[in-house]
N, C-alpha and C. Protein backbone atom coordinates (compact mmCIF):
# COMPACT_ATOMS: atom_id res chain seq x y z
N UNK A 1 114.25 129.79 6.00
CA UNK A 1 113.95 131.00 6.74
C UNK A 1 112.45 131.27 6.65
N UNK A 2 111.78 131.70 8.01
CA UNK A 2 110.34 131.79 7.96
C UNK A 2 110.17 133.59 7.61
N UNK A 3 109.16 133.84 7.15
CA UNK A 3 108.84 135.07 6.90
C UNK A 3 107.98 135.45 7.83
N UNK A 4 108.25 136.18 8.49
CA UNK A 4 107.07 136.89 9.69
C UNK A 4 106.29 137.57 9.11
N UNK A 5 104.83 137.57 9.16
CA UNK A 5 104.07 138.87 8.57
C UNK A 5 103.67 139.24 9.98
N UNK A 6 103.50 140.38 9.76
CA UNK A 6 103.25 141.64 10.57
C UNK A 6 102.00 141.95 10.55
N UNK A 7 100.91 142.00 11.74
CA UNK A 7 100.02 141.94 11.79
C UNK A 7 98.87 143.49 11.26
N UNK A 8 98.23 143.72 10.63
CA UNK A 8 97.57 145.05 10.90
C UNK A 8 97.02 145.57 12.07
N UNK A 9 97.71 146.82 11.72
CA UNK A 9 96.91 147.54 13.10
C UNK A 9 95.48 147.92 13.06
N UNK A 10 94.46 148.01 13.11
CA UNK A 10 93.15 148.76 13.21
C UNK A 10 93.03 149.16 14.14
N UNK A 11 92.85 150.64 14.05
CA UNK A 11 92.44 151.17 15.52
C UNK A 11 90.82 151.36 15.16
N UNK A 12 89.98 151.21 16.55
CA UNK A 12 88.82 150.95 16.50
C UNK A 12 88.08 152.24 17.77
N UNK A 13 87.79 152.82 17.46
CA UNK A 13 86.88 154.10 18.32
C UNK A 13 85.24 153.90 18.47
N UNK A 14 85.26 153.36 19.08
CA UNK A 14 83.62 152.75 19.57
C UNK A 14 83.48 152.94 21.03
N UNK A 15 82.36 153.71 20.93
CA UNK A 15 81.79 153.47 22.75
C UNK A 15 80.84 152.75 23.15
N UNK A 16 80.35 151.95 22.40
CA UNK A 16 79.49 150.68 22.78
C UNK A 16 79.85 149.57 22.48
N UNK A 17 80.41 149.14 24.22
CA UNK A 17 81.23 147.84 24.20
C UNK A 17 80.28 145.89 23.40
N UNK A 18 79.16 146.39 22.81
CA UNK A 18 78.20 145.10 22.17
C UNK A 18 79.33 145.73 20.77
N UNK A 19 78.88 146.25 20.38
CA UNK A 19 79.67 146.62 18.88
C UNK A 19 81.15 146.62 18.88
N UNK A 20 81.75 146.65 19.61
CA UNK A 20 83.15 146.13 19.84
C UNK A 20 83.54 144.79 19.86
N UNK A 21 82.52 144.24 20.80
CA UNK A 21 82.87 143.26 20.89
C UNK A 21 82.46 142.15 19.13
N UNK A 22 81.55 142.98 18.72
CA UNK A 22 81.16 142.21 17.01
C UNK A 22 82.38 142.67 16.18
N UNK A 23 82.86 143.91 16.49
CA UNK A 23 84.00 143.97 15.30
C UNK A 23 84.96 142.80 15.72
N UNK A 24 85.48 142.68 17.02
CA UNK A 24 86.55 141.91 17.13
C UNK A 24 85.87 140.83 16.85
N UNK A 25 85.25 139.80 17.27
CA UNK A 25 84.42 138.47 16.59
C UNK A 25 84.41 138.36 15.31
N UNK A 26 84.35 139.47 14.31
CA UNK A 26 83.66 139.68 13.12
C UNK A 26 85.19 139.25 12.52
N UNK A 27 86.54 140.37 13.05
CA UNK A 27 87.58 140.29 12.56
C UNK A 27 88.43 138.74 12.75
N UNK A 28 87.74 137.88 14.19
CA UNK A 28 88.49 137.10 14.02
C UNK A 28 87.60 135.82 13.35
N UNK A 29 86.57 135.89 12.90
CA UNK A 29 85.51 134.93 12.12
C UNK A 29 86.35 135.44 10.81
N UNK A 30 86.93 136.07 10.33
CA UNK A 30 86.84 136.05 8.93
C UNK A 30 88.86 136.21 8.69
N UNK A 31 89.30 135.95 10.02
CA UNK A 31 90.28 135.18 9.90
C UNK A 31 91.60 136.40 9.22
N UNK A 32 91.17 137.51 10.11
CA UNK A 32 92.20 138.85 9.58
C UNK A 32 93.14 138.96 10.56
N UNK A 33 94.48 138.63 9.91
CA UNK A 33 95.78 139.03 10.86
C UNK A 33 95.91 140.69 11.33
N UNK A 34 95.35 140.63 12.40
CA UNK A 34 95.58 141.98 13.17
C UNK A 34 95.65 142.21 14.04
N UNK A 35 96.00 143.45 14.82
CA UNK A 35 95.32 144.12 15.84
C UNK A 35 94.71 144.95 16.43
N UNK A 36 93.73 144.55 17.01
CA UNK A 36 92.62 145.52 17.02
C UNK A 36 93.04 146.68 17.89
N UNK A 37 92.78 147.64 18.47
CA UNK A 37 93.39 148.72 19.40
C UNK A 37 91.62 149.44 19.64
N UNK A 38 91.10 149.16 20.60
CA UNK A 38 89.57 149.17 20.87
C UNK A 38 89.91 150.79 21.48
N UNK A 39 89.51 151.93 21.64
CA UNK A 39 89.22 153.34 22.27
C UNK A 39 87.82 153.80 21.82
N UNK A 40 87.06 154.94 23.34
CA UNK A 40 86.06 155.05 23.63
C UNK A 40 86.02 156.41 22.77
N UNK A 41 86.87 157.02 22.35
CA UNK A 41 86.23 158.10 21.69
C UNK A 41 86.85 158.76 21.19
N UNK A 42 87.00 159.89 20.23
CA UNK A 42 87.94 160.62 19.31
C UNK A 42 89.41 161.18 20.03
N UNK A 43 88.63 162.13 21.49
CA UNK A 43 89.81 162.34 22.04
C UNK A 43 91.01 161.19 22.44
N UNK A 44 90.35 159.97 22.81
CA UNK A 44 91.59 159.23 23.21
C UNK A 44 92.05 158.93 21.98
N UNK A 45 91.42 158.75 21.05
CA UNK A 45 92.11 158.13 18.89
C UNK A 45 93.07 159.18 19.28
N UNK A 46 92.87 160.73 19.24
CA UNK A 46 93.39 161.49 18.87
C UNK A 46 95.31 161.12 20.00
N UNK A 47 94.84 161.13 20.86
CA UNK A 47 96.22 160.80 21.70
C UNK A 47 96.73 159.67 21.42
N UNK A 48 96.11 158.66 21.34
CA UNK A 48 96.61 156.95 20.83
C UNK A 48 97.65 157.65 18.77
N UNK A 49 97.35 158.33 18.62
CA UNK A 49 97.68 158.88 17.21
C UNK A 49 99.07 159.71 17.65
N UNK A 50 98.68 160.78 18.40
CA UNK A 50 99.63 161.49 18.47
C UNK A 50 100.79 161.01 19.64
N UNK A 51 100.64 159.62 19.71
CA UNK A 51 101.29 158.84 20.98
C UNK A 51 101.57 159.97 22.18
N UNK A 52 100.82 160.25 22.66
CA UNK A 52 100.28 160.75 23.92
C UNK A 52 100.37 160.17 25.32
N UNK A 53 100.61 160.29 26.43
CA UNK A 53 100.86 159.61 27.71
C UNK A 53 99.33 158.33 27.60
N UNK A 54 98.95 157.77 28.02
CA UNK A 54 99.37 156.65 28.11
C UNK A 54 99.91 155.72 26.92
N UNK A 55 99.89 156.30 25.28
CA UNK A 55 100.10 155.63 24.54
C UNK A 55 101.22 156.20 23.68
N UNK A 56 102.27 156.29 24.29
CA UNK A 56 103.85 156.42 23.94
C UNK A 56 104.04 155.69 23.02
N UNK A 57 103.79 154.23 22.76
CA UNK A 57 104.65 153.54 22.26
C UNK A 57 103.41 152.55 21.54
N UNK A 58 102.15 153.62 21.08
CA UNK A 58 100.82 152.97 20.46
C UNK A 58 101.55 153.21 18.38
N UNK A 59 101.19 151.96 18.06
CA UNK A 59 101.77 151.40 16.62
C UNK A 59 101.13 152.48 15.40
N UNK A 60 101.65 152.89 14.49
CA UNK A 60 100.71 153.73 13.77
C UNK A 60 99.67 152.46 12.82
N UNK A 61 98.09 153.12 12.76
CA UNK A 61 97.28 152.09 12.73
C UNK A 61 97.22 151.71 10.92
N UNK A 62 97.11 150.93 10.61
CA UNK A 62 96.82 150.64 9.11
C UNK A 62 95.60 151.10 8.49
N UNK A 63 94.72 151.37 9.23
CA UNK A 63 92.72 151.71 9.16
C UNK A 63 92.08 151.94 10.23
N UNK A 64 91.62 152.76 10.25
CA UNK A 64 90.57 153.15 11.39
C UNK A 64 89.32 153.10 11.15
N UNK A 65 88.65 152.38 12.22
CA UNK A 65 87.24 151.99 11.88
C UNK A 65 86.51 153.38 13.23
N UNK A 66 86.07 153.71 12.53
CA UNK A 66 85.04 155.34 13.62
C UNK A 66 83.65 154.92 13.10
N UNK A 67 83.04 155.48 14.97
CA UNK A 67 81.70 155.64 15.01
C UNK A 67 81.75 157.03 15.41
N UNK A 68 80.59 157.58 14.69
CA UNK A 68 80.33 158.89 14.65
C UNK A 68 79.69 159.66 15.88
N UNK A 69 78.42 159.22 16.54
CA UNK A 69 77.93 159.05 18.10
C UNK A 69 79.18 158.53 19.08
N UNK A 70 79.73 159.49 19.52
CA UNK A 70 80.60 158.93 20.58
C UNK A 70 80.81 160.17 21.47
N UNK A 71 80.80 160.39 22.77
CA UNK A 71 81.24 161.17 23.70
C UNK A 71 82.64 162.45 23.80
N UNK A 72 82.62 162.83 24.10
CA UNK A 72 83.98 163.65 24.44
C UNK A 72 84.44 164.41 22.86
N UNK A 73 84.44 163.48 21.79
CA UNK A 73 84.46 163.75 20.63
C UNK A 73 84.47 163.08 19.54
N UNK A 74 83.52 163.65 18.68
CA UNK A 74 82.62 162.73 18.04
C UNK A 74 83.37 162.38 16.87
N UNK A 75 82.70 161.53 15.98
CA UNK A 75 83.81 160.81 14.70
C UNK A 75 83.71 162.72 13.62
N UNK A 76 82.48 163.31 13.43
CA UNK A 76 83.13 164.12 12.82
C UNK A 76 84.08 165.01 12.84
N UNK A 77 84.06 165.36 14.53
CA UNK A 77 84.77 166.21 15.00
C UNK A 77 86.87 165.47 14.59
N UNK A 78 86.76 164.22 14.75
CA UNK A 78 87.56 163.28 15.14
C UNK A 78 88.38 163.28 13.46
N UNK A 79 87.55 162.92 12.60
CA UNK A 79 87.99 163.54 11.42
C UNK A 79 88.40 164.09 10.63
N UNK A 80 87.83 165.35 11.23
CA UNK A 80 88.33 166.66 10.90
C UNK A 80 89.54 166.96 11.57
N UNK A 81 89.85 166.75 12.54
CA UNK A 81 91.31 166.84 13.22
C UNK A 81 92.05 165.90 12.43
N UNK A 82 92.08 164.88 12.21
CA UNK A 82 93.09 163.91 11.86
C UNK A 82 93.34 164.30 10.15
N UNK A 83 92.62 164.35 9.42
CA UNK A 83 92.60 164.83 7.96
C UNK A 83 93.20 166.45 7.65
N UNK A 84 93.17 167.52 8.78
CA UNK A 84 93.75 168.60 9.19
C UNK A 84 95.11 168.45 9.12
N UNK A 85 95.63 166.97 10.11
CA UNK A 85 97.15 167.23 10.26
C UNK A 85 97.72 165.97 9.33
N UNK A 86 98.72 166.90 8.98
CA UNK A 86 99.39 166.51 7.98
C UNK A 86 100.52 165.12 8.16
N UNK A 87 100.65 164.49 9.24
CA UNK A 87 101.19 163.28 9.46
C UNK A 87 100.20 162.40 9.69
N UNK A 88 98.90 162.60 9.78
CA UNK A 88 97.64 161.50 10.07
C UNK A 88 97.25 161.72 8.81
N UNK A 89 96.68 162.47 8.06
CA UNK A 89 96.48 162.75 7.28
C UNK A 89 95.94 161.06 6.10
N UNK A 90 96.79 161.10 6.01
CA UNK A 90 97.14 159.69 5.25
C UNK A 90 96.38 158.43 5.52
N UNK A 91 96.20 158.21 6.70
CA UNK A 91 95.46 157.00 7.17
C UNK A 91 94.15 156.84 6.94
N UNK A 92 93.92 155.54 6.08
CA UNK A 92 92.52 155.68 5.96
C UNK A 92 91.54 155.48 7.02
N UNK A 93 90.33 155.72 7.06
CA UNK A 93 89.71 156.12 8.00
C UNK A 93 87.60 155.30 7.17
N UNK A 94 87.58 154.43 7.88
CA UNK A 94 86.04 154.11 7.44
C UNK A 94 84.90 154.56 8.37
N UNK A 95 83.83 155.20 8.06
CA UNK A 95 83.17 155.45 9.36
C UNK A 95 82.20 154.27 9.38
N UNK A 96 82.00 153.56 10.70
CA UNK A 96 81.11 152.16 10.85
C UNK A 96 80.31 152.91 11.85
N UNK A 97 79.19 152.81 11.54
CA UNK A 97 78.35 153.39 12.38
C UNK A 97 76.40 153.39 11.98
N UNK A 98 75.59 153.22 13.11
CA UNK A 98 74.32 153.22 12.94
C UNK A 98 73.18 153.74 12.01
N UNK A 99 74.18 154.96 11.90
CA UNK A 99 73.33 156.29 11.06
C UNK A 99 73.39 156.14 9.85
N UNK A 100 71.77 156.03 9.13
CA UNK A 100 71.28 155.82 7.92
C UNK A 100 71.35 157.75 7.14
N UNK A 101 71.08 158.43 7.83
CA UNK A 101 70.88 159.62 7.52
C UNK A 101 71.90 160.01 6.63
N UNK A 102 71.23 160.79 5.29
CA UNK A 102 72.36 161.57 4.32
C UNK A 102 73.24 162.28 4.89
N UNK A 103 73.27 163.37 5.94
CA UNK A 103 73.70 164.40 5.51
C UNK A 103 75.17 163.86 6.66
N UNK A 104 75.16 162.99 7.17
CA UNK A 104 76.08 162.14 8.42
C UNK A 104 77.26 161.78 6.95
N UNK A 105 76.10 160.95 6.10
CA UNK A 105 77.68 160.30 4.85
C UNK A 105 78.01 161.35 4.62
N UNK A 106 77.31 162.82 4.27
CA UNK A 106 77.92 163.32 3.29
C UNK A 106 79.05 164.47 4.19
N UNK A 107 78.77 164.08 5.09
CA UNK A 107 79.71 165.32 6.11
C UNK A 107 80.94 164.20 6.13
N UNK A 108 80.98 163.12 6.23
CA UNK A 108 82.51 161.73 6.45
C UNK A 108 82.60 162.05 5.26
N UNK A 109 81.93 161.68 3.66
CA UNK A 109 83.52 162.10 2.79
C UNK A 109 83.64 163.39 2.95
N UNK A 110 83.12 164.26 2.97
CA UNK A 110 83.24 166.42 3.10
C UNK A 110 84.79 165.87 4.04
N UNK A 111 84.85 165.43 4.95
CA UNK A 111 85.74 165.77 6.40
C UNK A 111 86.94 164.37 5.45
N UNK A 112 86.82 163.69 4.39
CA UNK A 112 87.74 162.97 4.41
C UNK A 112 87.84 161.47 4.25
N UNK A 113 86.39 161.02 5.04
CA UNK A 113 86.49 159.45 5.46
C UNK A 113 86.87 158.82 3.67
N UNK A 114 87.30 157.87 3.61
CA UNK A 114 87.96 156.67 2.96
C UNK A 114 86.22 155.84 2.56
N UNK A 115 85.49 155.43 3.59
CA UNK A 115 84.34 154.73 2.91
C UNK A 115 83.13 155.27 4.44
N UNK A 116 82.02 154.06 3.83
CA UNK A 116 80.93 154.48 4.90
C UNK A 116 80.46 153.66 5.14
N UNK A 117 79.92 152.93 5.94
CA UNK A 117 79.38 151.48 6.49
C UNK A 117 78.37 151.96 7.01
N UNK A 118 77.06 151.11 7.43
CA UNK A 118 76.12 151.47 8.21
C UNK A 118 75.74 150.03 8.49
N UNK A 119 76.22 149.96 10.47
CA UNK A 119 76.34 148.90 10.50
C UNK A 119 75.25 147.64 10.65
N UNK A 120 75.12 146.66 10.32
CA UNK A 120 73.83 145.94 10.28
C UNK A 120 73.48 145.19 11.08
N UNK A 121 72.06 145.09 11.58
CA UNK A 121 71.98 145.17 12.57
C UNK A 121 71.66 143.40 13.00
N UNK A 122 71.60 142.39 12.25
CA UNK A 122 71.84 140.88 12.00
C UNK A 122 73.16 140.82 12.29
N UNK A 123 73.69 139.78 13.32
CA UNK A 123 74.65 139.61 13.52
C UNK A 123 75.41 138.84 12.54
N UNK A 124 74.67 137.83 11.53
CA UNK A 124 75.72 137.87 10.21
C UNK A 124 76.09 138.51 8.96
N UNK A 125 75.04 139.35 9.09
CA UNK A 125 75.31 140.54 8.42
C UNK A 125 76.39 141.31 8.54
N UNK A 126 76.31 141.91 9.92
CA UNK A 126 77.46 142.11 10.65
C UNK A 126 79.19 141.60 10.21
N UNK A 127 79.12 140.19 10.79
CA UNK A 127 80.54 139.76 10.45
C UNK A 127 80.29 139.66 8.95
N UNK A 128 79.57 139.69 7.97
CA UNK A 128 79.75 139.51 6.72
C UNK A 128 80.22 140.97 6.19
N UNK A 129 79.83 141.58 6.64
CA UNK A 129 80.39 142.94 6.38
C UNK A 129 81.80 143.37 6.55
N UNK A 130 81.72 143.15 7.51
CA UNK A 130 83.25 143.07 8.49
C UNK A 130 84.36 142.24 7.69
N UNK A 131 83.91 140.82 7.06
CA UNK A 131 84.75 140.59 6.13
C UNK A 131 84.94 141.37 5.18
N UNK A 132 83.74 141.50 4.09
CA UNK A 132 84.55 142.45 2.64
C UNK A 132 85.34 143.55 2.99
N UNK A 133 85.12 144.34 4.32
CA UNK A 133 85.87 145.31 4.87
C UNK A 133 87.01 144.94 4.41
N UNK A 134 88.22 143.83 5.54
CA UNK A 134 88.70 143.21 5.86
C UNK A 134 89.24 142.90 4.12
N UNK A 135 88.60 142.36 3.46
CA UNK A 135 88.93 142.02 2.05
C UNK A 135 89.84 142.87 1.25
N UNK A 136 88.62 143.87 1.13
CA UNK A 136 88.40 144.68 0.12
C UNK A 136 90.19 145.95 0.59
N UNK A 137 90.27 145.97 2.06
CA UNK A 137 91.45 146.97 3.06
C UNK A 137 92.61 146.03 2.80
N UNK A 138 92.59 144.89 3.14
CA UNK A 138 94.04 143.99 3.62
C UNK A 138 94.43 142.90 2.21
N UNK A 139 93.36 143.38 1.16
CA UNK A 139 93.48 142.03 -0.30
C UNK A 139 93.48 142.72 -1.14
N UNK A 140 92.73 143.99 -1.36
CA UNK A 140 92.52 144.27 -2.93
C UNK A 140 93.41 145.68 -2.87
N UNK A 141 93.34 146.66 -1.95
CA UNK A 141 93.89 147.88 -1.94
C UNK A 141 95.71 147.69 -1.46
N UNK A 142 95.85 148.59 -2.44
CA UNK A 142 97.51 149.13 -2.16
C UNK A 142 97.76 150.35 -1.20
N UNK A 143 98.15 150.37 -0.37
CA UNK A 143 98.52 151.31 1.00
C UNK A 143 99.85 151.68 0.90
N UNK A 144 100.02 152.96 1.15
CA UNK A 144 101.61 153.70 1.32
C UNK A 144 102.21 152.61 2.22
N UNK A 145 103.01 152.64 1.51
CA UNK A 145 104.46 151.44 2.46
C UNK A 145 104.24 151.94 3.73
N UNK A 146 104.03 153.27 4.61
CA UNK A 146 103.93 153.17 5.94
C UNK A 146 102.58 152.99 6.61
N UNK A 147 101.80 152.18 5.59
CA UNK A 147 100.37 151.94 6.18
C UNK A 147 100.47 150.41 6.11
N UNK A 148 101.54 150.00 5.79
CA UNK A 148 101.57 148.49 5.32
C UNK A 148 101.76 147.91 6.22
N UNK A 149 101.76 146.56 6.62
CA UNK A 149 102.26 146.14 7.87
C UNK A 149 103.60 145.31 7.10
């Protein structure tokens, strides 16, 4: 009998389709069973979460990777809603994003975030990062059985 593993979900909230396209490269260079779930900005996370019309039947995610600069609504704003309600609550949440500035980290853990990345701007830097992510989320950490795949 074969054992199926079940892929991770990552949902990914980025509005700059170059940096999307490095996480997914990054995730599949370093050889992580998943799936990625790419959205432009907090409000759609927020509906892809609360399976919302078009995403009825969107998987609950294992990790969320947020950028903080994003349109409509931003990763802090995005944060703060999801860490608010008490069935999201739970999901960890990394913010990957440009901003070197203190007071950006210190508002993601204040609101909740799980870790803080600042993403680099060498493209093997990049996927090298993206691995220990990847490592450190899907190898070394223990996740509530409903974050598990």
């Amino acid at each position: 009998m074969t054992l199926e593993i079940k892929p991770f979900e990552i949902l990914l909230l980025e509005d700059e389709p170059a940096d999307a396209h490095l996480v997914r490269l990054s995730l599949s260079e370093a050889r992580v069973h998943c799936r990625l779930h790419h959205l432009l900005d907090g409000r759609e996370g927020l509906d892809f979460l609360q399976r919302k019309p078009p995403y009825e039947t969107a998987p609950r995610p294992n990790l969320i990777l947020l950028d903080l600069n994003m349109p409509r609504m931003n990763g802090d704003e995005f944060l703060a809603a999801i860490k608010a309600d008490e069935a999201l609550c739970d999901i960890p949440v990394v913010v990957l994003t440009t901003s070197e500035v203190e007071r950006d980290v210190l508002a993601s853990f204040k609101h909740g975030a799980s870790g803080y990345i600042t993403k680099p701007v060498d493209i093997e830097q990049f996927v090298g990062a993206i691995a220990q992510l990847s490592d450190y989320w899907f190898v070394l950490t223990r996740l509530p059985r409903e974050n598990k795949p």
